[in-house]
C-alpha atoms as a PDB file:
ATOM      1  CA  UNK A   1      29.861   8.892   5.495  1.00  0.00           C
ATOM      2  CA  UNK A   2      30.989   8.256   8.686  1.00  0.00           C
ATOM      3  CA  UNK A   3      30.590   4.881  10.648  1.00  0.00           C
ATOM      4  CA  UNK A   4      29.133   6.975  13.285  1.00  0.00           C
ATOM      5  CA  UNK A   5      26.721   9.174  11.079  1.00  0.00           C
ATOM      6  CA  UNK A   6      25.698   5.488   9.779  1.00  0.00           C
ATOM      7  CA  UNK A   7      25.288   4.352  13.114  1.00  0.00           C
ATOM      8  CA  UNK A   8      23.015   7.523  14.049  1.00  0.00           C
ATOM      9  CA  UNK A   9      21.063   7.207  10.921  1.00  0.00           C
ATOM     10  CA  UNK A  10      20.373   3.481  11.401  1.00  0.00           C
ATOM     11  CA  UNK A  11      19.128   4.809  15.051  1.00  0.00           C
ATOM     12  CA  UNK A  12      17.195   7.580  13.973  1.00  0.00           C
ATOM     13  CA  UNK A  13      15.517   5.105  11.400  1.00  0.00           C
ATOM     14  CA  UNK A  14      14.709   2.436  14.016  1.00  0.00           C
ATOM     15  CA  UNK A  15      12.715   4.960  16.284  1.00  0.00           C
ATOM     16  CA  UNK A  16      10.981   6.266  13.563  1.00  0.00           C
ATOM     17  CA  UNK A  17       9.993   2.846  12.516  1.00  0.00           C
ATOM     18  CA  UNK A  18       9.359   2.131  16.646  1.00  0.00           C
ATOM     19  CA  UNK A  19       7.069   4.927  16.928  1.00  0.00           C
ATOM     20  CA  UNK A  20       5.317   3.725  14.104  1.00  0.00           C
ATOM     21  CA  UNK A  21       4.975   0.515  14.991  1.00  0.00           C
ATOM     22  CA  UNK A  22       3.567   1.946  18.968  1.00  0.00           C
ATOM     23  CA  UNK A  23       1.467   4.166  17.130  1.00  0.00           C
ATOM     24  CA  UNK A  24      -0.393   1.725  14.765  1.00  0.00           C
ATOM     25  CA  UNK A  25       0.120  -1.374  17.408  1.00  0.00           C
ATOM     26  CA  UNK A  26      -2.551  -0.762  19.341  1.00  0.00           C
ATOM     27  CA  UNK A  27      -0.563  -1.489  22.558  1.00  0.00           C
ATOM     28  CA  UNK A  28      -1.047   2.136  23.581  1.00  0.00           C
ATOM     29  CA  UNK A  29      -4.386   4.158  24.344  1.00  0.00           C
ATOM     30  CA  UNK A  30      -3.959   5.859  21.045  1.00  0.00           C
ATOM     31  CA  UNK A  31      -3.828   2.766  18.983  1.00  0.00           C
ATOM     32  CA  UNK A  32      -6.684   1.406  21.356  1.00  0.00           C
ATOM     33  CA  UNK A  33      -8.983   4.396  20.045  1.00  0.00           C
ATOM     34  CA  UNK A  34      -7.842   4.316  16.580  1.00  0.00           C
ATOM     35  CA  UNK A  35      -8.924   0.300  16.604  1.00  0.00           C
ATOM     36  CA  UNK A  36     -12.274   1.562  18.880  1.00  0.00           C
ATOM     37  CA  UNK A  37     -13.480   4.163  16.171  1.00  0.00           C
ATOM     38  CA  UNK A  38     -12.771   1.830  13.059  1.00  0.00           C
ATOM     39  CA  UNK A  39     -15.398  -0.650  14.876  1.00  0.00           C
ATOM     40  CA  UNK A  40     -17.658   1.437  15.520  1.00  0.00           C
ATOM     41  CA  UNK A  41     -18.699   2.492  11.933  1.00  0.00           C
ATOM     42  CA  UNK A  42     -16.504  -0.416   9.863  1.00  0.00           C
ATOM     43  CA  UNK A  43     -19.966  -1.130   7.908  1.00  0.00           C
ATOM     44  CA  UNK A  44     -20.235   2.023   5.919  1.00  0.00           C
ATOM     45  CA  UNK A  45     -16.728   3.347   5.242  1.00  0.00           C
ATOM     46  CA  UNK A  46     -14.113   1.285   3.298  1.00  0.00           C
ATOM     47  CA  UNK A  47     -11.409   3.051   5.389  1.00  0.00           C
ATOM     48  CA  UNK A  48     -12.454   1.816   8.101  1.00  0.00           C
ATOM     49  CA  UNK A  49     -12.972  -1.508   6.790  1.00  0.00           C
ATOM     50  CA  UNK A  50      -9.426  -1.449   5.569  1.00  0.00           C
ATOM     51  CA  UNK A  51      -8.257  -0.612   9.131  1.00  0.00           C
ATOM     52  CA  UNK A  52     -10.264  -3.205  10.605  1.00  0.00           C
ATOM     53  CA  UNK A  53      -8.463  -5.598   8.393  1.00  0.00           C
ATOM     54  CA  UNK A  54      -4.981  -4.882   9.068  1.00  0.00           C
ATOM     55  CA  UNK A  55      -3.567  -7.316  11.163  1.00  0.00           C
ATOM     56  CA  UNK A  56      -1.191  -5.305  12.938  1.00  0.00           C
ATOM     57  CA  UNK A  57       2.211  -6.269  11.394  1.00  0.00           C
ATOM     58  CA  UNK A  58       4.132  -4.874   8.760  1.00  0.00           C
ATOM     59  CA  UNK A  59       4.252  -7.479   6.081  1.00  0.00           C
ATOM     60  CA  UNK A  60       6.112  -5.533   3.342  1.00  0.00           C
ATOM     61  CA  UNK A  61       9.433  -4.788   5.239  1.00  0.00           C
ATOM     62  CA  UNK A  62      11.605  -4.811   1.494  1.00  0.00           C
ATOM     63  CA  UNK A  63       9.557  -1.833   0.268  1.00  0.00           C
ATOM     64  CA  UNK A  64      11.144   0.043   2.755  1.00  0.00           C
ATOM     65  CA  UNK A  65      14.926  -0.571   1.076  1.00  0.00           C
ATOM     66  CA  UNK A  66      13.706   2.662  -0.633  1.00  0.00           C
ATOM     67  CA  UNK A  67      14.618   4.469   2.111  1.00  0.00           C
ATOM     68  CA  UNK A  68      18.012   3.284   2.414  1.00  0.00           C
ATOM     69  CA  UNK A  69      20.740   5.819   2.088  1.00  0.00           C
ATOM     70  CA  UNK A  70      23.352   3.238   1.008  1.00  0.00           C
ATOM     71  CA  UNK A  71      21.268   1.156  -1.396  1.00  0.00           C
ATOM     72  CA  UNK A  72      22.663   1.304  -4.657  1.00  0.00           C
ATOM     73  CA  UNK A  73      20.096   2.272  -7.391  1.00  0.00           C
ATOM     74  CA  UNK A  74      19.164   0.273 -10.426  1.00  0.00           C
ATOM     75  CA  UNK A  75      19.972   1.299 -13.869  1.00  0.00           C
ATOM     76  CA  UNK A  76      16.054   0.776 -14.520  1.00  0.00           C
ATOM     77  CA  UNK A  77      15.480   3.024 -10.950  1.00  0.00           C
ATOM     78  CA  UNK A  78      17.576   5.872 -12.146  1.00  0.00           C
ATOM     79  CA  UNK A  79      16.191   6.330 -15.658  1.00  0.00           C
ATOM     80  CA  UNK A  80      12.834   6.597 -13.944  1.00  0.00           C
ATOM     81  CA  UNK A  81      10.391   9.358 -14.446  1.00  0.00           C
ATOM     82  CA  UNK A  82       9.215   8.292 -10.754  1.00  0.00           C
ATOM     83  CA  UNK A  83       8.284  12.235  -8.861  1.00  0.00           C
ATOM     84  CA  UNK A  84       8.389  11.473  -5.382  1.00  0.00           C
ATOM     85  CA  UNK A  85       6.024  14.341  -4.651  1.00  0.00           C
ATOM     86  CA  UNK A  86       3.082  12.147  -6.513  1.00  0.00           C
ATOM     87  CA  UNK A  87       0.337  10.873  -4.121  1.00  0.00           C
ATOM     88  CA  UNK A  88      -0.433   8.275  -6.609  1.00  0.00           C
ATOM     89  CA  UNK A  89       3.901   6.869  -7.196  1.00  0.00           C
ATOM     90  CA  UNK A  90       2.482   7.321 -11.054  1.00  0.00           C
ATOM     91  CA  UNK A  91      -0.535   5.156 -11.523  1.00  0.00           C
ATOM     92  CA  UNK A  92      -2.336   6.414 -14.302  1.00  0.00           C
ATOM     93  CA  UNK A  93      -4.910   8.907 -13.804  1.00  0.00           C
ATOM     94  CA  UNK A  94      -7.975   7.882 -14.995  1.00  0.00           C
ATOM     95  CA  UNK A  95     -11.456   6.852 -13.846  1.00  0.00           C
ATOM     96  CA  UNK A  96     -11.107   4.728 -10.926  1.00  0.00           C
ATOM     97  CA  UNK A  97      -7.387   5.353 -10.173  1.00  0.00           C
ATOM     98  CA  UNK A  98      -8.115   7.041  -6.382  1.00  0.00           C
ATOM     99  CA  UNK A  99     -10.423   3.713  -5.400  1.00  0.00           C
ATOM    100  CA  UNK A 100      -7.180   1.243  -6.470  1.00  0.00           C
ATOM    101  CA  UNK A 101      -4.595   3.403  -4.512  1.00  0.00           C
ATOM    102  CA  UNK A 102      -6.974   2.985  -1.489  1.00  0.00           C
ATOM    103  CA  UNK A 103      -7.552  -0.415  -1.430  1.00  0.00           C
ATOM    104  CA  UNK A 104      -4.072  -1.360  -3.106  1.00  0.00           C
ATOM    105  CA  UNK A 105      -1.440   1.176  -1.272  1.00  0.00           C
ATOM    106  CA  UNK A 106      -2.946   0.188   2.006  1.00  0.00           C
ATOM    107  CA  UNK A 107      -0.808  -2.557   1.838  1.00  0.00           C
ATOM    108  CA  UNK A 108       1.843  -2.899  -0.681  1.00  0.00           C
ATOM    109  CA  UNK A 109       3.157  -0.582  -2.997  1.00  0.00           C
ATOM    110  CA  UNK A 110       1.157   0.572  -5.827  1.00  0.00           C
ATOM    111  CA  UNK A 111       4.727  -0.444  -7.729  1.00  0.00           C
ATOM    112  CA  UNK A 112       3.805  -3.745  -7.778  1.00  0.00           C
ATOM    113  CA  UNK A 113      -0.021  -3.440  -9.246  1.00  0.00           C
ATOM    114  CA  UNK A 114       1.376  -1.478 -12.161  1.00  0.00           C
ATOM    115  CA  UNK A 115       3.231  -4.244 -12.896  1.00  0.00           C
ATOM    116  CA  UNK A 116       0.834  -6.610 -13.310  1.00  0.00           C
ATOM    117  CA  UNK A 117      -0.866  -7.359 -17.201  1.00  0.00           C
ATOM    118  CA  UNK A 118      -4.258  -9.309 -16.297  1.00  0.00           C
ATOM    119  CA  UNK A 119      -7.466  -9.855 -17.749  1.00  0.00           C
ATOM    120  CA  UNK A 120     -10.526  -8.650 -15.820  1.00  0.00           C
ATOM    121  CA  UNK A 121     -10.666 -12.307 -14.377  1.00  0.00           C
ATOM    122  CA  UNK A 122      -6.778 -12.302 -13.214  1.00  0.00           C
ATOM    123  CA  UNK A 123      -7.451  -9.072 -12.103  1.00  0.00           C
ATOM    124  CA  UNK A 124     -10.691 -10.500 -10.460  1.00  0.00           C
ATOM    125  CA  UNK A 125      -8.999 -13.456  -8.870  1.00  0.00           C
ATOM    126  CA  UNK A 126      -6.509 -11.509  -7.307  1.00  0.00           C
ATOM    127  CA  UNK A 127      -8.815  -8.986  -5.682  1.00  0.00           C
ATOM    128  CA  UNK A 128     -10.787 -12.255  -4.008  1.00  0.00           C
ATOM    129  CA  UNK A 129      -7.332 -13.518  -3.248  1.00  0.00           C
ATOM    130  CA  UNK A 130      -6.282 -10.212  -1.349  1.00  0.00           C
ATOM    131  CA  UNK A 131     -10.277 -10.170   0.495  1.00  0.00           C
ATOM    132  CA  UNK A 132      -9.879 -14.117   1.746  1.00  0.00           C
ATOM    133  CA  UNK A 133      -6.025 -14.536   1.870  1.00  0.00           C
ATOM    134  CA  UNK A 134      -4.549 -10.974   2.741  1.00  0.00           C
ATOM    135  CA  UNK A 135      -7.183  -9.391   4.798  1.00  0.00           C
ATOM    136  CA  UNK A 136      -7.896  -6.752   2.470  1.00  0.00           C
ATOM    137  CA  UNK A 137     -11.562  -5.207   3.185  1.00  0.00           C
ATOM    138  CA  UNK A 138     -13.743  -6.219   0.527  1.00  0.00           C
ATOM    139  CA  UNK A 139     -14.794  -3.396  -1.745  1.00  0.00           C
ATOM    140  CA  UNK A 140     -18.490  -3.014  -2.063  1.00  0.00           C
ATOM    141  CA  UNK A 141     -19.637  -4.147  -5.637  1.00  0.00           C
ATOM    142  CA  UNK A 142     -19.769  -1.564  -6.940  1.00  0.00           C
ATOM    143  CA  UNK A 143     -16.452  -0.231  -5.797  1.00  0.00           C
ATOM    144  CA  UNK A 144     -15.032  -3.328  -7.517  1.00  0.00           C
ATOM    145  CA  UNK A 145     -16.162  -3.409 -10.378  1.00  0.00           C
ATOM    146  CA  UNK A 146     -14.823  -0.316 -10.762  1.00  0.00           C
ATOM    147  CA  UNK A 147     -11.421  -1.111  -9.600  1.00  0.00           C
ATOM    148  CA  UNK A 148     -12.021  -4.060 -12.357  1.00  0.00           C
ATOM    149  CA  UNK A 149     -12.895  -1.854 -15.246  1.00  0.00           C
ATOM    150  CA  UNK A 150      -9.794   0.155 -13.962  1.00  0.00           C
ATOM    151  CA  UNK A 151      -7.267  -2.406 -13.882  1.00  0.00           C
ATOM    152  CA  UNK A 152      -8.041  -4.180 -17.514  1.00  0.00           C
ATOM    153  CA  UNK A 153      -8.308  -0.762 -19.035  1.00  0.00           C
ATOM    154  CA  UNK A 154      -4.616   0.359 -17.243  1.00  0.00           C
ATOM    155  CA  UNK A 155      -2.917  -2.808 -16.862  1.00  0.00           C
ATOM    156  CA  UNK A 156      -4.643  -5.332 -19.100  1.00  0.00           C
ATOM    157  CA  UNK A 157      -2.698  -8.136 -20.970  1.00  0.00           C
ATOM    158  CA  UNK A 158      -2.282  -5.522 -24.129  1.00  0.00           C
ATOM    159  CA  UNK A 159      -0.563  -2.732 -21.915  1.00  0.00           C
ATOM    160  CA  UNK A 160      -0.782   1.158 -22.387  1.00  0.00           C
END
């Protein structure tokens, strides 16, 4: 590829990733509505409680070296059975696996909880560590202990 296709990708990317940034800033109107309707009913949906905790940065900028053109991949990335076209990037379907890709790929890649091996009280500890250290919204109880049961069962110390 061409310096100057390079240079026009690396362009194209930054706007993208500037129009992203204006969109979900809240510097604009838009953003300034998005952040006005997550207040206004933040108590009863976890969405909204989610968006309510964001702090308005991206804080996972290396997850984003998947979109790299030039990157070169890993022996481990190219034997992958990874689909792209999977909402879920592969976690295990199974009884609670839509309630951990909300809370989880909200803000990091659901990569990185699938490779995790904790018992229910790592698993615990890290959920209160996201809540009072990350600004995740706190699931309801009920919603994590589900995400609990989900987590030992998938990704316990024993593994699937």
């Amino acid at each position: 590829m061409s310096a100057l296709a390079r240079l026009l990708t690396l362009a194209a990317m930054a706007l993208a990733v500037t129009g992203l940034v204006r969109l979900f800033g809240g510097g604009d109107e838009h953003g300034a509505r998005l952040a006005s309707r997550a207040a206004q009913g933040a108590g009863a949906d976890p969405v909204l409680q989610m968006a309510n905790a964001w702090m308005g940065e991206i804080g996972y900028a290396p997850s984003y070296a998947a979109l790299n053109p030039y990157a070169e991949a890993s022996a481990e990335t190219a034997s992958s059975a990874f689909d792209p076209a999977d909402d879920y990037w592969g976690l295990p379907r199974s009884e609670g696996h839509e309630t951990v890709a909300a809370y989880c790929a909200a803000c990091h890649s659901l990569q990185i909880v699938m490779a995790q091996r904790q018992s229910r009280e790592g698993w615990d500890y890290l959920l209160t560590w996201m809540v009072d250290k990350q600004g995740m919204a706190a699931p309801a109880p009920e919603m994590r202990d589900e995400m609990l049961v989900y987590l030992t069962r998938e990704f316990g110390p024993g593994g699937n």
